[in-house]
Protein backbone atom coordinates (compact mmCIF):
# COMPACT_ATOMS: atom_id res chain seq x y z
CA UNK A 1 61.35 -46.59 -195.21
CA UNK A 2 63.75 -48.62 -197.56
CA UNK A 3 61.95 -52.24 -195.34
CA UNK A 4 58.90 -50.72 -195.68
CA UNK A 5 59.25 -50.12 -199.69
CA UNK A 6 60.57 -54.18 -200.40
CA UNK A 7 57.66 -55.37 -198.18
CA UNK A 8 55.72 -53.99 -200.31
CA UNK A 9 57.30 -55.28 -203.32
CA UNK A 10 57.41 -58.59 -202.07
CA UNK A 11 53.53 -58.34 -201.40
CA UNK A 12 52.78 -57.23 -205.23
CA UNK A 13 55.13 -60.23 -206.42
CA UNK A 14 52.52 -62.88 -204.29
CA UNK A 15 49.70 -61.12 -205.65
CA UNK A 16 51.19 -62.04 -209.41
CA UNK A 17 52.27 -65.33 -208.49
CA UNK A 18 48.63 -65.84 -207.03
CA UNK A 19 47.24 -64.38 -209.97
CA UNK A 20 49.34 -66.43 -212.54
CA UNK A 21 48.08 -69.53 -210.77
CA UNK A 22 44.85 -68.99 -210.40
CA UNK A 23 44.86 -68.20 -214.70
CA UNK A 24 47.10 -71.47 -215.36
CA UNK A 25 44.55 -73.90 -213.22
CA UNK A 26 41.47 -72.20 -215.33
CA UNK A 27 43.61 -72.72 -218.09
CA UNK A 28 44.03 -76.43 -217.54
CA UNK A 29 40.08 -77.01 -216.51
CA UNK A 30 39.53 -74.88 -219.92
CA UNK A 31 41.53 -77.18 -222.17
CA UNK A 32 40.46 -80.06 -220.64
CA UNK A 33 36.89 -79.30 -221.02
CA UNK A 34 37.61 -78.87 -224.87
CA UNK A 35 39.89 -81.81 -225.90
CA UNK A 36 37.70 -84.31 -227.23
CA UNK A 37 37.06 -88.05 -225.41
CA UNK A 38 38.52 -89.63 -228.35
CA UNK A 39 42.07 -87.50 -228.35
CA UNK A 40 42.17 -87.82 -225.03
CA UNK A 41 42.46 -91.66 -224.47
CA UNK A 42 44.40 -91.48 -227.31
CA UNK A 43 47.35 -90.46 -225.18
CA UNK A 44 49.56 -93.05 -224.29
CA UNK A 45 49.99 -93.58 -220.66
CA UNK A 46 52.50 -91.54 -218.73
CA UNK A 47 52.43 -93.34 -215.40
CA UNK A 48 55.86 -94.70 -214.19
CA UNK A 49 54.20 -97.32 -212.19
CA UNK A 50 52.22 -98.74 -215.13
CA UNK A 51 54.82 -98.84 -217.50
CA UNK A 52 57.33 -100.95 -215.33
CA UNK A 53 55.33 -103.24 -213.64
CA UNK A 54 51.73 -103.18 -215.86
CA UNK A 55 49.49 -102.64 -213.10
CA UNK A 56 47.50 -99.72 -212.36
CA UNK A 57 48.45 -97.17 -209.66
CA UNK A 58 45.79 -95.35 -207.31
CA UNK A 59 45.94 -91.93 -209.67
CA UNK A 60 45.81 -94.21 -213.07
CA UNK A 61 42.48 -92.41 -215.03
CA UNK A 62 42.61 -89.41 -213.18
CA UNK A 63 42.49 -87.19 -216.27
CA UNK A 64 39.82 -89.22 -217.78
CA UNK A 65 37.85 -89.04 -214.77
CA UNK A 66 38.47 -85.13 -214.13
CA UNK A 67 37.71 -85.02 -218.24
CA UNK A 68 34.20 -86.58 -216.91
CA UNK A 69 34.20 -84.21 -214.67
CA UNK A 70 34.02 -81.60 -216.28
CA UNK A 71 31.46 -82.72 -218.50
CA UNK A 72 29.22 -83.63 -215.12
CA UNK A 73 29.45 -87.27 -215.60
CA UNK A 74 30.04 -88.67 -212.06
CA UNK A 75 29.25 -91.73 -212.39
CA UNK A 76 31.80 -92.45 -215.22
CA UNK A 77 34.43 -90.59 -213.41
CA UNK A 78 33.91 -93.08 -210.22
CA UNK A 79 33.73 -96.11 -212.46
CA UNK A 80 37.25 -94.57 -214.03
CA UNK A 81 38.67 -93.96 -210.48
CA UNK A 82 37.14 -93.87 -207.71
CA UNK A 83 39.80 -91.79 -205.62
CA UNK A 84 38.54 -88.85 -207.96
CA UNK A 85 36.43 -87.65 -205.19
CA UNK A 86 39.22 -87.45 -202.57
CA UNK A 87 41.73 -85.26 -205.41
CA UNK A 88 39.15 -82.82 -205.99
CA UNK A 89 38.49 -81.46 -202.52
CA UNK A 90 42.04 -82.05 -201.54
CA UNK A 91 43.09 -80.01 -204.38
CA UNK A 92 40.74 -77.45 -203.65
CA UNK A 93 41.73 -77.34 -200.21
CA UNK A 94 45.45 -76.59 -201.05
CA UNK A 95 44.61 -74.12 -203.28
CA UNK A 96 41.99 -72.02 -200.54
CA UNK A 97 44.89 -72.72 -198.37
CA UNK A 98 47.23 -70.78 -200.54
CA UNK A 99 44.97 -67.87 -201.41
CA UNK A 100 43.71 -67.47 -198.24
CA UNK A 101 46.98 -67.73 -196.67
CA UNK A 102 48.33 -64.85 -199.17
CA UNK A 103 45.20 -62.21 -198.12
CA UNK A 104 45.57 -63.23 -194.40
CA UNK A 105 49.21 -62.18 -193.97
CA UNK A 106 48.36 -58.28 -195.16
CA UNK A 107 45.83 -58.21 -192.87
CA UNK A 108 47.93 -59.90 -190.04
CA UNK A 109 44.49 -62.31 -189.12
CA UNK A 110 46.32 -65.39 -188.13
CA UNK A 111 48.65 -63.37 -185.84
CA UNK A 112 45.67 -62.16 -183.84
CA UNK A 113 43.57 -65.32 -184.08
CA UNK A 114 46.95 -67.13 -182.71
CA UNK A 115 47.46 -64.64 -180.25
CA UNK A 116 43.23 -64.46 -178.50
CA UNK A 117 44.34 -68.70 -178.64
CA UNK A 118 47.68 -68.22 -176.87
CA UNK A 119 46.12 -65.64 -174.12
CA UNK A 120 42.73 -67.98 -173.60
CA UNK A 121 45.45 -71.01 -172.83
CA UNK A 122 47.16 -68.81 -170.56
CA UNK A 123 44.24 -67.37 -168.32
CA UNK A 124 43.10 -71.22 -167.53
């Protein structure tokens, strides 16, 4: 009863977490779609890499590019950095991972996918 009560606990405390997440990323996509262009470059630049050696790393204009974005302009993301494509799905793809692997563990899915996987090795 008493392993049984903290599971269930522990299960409303991912839900939260998942929940506070997913309202800080909208958060970030919502002030980033309101900033203006001119505040944002503005902004000194925070890269390490730049600073010390005054080259550009691979994630240099990232924000500027995810800034354009969000305001549909592709083609001036790509000319800011062209990488832009590959952090958007990847980040997308971590975050499905993460919801998706919250929901699947109440429902105990990848414990019976894994096990029809396991028994199909076996019978060959």
């Amino acid at each position: 009863m008493a392993d049984e009560m903290s599971l269930k606990i522990k299960k409303d405390h991912t839900n939260v977490i998942t929940i506070c997440i997913f309202c800080v990323l909208l958060g970030v996509c919502l002030f980033f779609y309101l900033i203006s262009w001119e505040k944002l470059i503005s902004f000194p630049s925070i890269c390490i890499w730049k600073n010390i050696f005054g080259h550009e790393c691979l994630a240099c204009g990232s924000i500027r590019a995810f800034w354009l974005l969000l305001h549909l302009k592709f083609v001036g993301a790509f000319k800011i950095n062209p990488l832009i494509y590959l952090y958007i799905p990847l980040i997308i793809l971590i975050i499905y991972k993460y919801i998706i692997r919250q929901f699947r563990i109440k429902t105990g899915f990848e414990y019976q996918a894994a096990a029809k996987i396991f028994s199909k090795i076996k019978h060959k």
